[in-house]
N, C-alpha and C. Protein backbone atom coordinates (compact mmCIF):
# COMPACT_ATOMS: atom_id res chain seq x y z
N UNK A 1 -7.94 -47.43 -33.56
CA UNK A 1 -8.43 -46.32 -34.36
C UNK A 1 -9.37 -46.90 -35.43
N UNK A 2 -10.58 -46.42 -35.51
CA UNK A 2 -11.60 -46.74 -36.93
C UNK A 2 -11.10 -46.39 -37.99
N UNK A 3 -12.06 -47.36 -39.13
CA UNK A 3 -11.38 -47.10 -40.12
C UNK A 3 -11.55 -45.84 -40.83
N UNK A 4 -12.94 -45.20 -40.50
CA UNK A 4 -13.78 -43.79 -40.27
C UNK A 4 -12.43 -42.69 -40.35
N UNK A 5 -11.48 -42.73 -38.99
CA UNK A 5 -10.47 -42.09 -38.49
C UNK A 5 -9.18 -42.49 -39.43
N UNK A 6 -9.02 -43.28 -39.61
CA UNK A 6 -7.52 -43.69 -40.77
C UNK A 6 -8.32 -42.82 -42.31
N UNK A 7 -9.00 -43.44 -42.62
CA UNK A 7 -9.54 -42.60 -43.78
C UNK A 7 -9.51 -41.08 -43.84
N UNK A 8 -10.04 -40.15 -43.07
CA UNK A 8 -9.77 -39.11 -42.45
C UNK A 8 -8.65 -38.33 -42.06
N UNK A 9 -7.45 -38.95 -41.76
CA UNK A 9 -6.12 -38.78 -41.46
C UNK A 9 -5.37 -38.98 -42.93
N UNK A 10 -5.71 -39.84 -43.85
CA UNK A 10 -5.49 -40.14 -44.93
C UNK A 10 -5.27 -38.98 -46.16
N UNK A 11 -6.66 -38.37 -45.97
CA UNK A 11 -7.08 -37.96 -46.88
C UNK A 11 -6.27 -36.54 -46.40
N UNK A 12 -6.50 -36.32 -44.92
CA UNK A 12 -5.59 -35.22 -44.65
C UNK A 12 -4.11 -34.83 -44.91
N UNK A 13 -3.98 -35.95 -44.73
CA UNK A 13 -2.18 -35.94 -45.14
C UNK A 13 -1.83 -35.84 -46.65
N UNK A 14 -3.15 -36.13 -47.61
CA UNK A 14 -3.14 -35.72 -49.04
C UNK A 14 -2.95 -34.30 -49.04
N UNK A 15 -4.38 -33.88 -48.27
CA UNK A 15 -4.23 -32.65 -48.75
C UNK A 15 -3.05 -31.69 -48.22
N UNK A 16 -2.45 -32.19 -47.36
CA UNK A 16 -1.37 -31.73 -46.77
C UNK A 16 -0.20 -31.33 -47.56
N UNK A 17 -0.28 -32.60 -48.55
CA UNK A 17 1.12 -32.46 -49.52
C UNK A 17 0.90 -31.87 -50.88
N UNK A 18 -1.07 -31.54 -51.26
CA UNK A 18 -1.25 -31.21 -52.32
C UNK A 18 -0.96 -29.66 -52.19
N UNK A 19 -1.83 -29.26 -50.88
CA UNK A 19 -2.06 -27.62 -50.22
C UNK A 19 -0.22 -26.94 -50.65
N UNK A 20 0.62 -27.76 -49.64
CA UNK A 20 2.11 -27.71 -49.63
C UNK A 20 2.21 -27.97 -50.88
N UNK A 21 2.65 -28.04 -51.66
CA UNK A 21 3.20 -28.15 -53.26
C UNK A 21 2.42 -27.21 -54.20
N UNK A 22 1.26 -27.05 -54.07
CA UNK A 22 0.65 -25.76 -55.34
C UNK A 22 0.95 -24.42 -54.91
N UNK A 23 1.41 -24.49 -53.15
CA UNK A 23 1.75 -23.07 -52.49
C UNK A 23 2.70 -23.06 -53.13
N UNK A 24 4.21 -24.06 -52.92
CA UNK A 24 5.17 -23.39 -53.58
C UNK A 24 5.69 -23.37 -54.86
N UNK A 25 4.70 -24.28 -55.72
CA UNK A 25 4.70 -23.97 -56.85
C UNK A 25 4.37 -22.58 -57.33
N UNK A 26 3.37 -22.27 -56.85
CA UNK A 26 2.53 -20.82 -56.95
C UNK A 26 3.17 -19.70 -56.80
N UNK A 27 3.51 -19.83 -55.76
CA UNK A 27 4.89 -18.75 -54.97
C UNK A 27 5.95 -18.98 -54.44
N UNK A 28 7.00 -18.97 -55.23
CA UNK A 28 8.30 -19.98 -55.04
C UNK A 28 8.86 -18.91 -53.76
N UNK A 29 8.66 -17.53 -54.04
CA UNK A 29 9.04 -16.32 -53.12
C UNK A 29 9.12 -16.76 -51.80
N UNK A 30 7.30 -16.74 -51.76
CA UNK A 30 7.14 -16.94 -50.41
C UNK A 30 7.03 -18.22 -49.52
N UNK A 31 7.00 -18.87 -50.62
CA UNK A 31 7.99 -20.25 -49.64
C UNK A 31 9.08 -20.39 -48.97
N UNK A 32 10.28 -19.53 -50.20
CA UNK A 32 11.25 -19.11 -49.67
C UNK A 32 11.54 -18.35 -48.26
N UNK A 33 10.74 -17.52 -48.92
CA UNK A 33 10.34 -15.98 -47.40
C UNK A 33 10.31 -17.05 -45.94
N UNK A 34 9.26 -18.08 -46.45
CA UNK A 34 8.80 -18.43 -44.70
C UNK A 34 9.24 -19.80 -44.54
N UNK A 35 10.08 -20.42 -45.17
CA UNK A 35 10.64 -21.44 -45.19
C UNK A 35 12.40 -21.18 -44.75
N UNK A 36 12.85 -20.82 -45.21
CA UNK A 36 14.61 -20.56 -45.02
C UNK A 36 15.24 -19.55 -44.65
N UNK A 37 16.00 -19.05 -44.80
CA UNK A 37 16.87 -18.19 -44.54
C UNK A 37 17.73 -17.39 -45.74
N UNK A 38 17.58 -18.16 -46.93
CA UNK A 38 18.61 -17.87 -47.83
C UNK A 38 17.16 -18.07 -49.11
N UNK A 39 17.55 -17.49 -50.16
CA UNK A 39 16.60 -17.52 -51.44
C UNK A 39 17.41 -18.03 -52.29
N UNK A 40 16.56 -19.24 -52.72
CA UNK A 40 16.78 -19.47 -54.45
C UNK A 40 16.95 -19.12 -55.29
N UNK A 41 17.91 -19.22 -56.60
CA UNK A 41 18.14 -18.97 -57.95
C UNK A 41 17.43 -19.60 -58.84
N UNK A 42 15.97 -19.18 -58.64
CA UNK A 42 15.38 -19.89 -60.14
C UNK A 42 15.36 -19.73 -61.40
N UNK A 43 16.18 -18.46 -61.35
CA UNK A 43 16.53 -18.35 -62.97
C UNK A 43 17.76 -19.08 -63.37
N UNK A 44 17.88 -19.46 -62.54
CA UNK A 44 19.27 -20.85 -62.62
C UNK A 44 18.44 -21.73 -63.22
N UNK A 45 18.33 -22.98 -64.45
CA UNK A 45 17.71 -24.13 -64.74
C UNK A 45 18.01 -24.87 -63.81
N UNK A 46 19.07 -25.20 -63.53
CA UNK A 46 19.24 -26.68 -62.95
C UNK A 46 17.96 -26.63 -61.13
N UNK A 47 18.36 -25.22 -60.71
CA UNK A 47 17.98 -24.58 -59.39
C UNK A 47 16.57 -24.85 -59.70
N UNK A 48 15.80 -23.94 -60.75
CA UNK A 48 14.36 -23.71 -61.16
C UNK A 48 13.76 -25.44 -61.32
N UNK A 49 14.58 -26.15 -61.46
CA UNK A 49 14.14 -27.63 -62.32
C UNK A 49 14.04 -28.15 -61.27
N UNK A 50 15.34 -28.69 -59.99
CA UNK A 50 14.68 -29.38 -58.61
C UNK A 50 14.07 -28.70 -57.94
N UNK A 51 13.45 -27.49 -57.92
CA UNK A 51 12.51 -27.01 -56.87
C UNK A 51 11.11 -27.10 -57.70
N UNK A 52 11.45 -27.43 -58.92
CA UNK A 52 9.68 -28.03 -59.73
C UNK A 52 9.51 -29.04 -59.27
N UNK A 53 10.53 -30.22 -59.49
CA UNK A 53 10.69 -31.36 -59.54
C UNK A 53 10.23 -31.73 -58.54
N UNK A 54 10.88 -31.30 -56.92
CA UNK A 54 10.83 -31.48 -55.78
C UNK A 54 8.76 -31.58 -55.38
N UNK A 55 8.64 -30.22 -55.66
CA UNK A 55 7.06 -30.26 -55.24
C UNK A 55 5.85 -30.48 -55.99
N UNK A 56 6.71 -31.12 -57.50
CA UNK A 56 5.59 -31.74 -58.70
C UNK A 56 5.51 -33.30 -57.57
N UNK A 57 6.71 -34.13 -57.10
CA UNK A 57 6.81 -35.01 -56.54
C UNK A 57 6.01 -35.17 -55.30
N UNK A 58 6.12 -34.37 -54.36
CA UNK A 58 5.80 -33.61 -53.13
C UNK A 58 3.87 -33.94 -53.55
N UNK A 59 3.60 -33.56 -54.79
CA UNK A 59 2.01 -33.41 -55.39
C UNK A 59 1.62 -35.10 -55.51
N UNK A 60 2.51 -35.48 -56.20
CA UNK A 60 2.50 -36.84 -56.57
C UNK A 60 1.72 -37.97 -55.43
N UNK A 61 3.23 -37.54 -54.11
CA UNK A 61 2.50 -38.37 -53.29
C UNK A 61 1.16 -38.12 -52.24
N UNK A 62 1.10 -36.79 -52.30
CA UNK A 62 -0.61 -36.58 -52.08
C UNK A 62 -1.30 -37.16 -53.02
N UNK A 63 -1.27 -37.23 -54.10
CA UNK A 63 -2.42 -38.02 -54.71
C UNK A 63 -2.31 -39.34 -53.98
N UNK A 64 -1.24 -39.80 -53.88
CA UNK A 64 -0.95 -41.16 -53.38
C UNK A 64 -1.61 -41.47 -51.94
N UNK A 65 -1.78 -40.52 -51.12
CA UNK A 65 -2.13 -40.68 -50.01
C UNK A 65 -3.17 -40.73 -49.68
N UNK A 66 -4.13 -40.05 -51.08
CA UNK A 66 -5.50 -40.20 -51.00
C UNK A 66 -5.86 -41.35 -51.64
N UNK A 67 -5.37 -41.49 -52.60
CA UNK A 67 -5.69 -42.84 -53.17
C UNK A 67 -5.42 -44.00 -52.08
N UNK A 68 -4.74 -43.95 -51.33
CA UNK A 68 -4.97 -44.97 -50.01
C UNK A 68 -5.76 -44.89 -48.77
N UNK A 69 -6.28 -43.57 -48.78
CA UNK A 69 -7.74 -43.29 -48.05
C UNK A 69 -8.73 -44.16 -49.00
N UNK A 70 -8.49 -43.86 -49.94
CA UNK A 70 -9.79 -44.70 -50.86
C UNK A 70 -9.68 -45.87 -51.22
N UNK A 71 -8.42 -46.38 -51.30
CA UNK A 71 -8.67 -47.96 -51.50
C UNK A 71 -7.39 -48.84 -50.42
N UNK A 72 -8.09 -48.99 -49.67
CA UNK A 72 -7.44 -50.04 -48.38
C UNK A 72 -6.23 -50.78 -48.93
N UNK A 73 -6.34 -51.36 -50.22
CA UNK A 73 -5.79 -52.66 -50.57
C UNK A 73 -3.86 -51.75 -50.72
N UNK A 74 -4.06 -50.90 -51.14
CA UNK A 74 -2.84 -49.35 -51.76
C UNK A 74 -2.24 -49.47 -50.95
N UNK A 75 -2.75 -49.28 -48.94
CA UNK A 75 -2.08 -48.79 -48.33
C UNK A 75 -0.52 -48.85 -48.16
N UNK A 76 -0.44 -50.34 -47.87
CA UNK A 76 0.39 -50.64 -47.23
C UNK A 76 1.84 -50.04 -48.46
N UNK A 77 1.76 -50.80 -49.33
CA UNK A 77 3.18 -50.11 -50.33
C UNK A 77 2.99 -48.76 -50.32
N UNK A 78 2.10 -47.53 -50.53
CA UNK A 78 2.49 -46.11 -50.59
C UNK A 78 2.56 -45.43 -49.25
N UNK A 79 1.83 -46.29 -48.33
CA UNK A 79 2.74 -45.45 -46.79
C UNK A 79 3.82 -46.29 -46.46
N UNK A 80 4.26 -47.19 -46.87
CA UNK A 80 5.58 -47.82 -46.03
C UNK A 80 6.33 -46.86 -46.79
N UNK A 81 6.62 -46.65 -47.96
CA UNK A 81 7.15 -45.70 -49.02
C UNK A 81 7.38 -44.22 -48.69
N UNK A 82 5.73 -43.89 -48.04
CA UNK A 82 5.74 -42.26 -47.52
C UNK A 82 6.33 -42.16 -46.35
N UNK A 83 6.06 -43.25 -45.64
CA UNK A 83 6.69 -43.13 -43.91
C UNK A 83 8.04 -42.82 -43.99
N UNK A 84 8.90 -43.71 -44.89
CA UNK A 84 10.20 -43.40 -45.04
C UNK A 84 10.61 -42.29 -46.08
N UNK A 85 9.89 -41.70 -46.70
CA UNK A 85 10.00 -40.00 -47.56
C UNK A 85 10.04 -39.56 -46.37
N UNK A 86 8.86 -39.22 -45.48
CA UNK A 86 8.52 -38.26 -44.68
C UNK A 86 9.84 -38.25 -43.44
N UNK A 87 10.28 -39.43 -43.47
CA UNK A 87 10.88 -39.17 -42.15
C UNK A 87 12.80 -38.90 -42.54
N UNK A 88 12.69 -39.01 -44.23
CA UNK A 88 14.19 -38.47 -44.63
C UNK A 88 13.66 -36.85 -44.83
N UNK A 89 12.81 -36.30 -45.05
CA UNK A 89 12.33 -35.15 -44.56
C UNK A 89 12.59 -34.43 -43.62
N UNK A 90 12.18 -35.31 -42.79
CA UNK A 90 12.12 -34.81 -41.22
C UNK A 90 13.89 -34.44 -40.83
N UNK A 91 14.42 -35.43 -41.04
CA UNK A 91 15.83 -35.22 -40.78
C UNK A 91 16.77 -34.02 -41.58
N UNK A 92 16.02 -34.16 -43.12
CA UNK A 92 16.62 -33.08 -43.78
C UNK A 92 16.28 -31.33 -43.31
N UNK A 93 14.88 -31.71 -42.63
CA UNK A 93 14.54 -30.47 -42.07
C UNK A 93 15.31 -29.75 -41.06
N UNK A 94 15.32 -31.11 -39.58
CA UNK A 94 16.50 -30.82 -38.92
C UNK A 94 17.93 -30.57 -39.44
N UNK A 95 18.31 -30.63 -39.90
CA UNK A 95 19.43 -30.44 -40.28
C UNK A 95 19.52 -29.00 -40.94
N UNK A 96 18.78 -28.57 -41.94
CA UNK A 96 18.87 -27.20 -42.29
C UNK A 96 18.74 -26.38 -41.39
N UNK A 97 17.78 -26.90 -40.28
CA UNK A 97 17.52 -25.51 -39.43
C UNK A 97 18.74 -25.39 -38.20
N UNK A 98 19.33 -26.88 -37.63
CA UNK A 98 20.51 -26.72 -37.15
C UNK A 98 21.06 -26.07 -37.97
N UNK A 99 21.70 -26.15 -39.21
CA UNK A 99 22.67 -25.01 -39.92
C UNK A 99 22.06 -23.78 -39.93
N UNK A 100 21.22 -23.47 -39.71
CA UNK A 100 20.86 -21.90 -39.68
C UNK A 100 20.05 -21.13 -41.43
N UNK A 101 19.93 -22.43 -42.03
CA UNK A 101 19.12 -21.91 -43.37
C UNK A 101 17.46 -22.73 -43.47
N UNK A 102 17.28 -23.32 -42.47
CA UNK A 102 15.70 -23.36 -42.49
C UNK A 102 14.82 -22.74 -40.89
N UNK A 103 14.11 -22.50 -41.45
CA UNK A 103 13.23 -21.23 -40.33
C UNK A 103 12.95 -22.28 -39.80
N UNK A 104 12.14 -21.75 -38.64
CA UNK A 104 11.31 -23.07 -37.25
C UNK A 104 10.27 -23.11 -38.18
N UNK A 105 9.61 -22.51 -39.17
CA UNK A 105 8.67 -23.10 -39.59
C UNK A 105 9.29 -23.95 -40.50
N UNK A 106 10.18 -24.28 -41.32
CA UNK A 106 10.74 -25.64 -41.84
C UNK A 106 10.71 -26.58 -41.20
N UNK A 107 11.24 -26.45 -39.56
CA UNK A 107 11.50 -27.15 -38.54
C UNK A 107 9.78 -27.74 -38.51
N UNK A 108 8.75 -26.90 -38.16
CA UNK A 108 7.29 -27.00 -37.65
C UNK A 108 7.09 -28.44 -38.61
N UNK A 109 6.86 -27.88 -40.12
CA UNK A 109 6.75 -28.83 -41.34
C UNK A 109 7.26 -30.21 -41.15
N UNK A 110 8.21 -30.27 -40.68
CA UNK A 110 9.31 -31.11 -40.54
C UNK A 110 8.74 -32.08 -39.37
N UNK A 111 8.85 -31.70 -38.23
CA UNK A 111 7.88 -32.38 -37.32
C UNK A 111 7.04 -32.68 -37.45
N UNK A 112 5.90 -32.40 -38.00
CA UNK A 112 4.41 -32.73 -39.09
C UNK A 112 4.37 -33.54 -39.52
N UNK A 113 5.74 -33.60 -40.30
CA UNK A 113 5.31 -34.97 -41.70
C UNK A 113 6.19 -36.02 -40.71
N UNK A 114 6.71 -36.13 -39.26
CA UNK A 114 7.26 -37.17 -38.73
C UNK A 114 6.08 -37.65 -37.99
N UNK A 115 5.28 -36.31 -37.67
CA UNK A 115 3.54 -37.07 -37.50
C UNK A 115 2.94 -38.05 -37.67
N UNK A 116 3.39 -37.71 -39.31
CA UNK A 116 2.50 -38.76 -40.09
C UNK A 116 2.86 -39.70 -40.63
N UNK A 117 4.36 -39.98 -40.71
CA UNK A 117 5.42 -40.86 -40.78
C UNK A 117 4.68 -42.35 -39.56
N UNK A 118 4.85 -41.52 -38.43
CA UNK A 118 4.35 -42.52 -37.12
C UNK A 118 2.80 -42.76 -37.42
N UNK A 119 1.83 -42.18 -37.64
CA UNK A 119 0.97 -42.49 -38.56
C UNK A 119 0.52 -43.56 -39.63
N UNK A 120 1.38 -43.23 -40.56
CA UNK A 120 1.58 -44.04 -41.49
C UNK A 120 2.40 -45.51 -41.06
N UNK A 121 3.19 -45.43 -40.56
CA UNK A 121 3.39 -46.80 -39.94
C UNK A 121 2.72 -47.75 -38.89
N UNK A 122 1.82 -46.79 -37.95
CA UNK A 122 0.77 -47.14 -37.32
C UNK A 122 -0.09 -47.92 -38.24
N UNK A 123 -0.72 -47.02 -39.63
CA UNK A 123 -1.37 -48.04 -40.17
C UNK A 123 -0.96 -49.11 -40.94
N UNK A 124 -0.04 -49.64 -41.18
CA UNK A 124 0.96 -50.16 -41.96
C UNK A 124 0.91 -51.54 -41.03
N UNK A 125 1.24 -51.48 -39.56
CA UNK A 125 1.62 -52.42 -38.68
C UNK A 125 0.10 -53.00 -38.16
N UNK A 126 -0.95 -51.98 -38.17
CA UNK A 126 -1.77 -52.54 -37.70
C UNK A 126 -2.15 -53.58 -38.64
N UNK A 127 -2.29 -53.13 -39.98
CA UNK A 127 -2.74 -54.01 -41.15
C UNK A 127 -2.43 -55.33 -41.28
N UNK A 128 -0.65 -55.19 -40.63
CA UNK A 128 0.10 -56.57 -40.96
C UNK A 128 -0.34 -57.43 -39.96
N UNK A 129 -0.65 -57.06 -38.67
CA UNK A 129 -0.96 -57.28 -37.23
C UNK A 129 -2.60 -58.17 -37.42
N UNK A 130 -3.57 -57.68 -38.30
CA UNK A 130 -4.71 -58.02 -38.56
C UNK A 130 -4.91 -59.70 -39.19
């Protein structure tokens, strides 16, 4: 794969996690709506605080992901890092939707970021491989 194409995939998977996090920052509702099965108590603090927390973080590492589209040298520590976020993700996804409180589109999401998990370790190995 060029580096044209890693850059590109890079930057996508930023915007992936930036797009995903200002949605449900924005609209905690309808995240809810098309994400689960069950709705949140955000007038709960503790409830309202990890579902900030969660996709202020979620924001975080999109920046991170672009910042390793843009500088080569980044990669390797913030995707070995994301590969393994994304893919305790992935499992946490499965798992809700086996229990019956995350929708197939949790599930969809979920498979996505194991995408880019394999992705991200793709570029990770090739680097070391070089």
């Amino acid at each position: 794969m060029s580096e044209t194409w890693r850059r590109r995939l890079l930057y996508f998977a930023g915007a992936w996690n930036i797009v995903g996090a200002v949605g449900a920052l924005v609209d905690p509702s309808g995240h809810f709506a098309s994400m689960y099965t069950r709705a949140l108590s955000l007038d709960d603090p503790l409830q309202g605080f990890f579902f900030r927390a969660t996709w202020i973080n979620v924001n975080a590492w999109g920046i991170g992901y672009l910042l390793a589209a843009r500088l080569p040298a980044a990669r390797v520590p913030i995707l070995t890092a994301g590969a393994a976020g994304k893919l305790a993700y992935f499992g946490a996804c499965v798992t809700l939707f086996r229990s019956g409180v995350g929708s197939p589109m949790l599930l969809a999401a979920g498979i996505f970021d194991v995408l880019f998990a394999g992705f991200f370790a793709y570029v990770v190995w090739s680097r070391r491989s070089a």
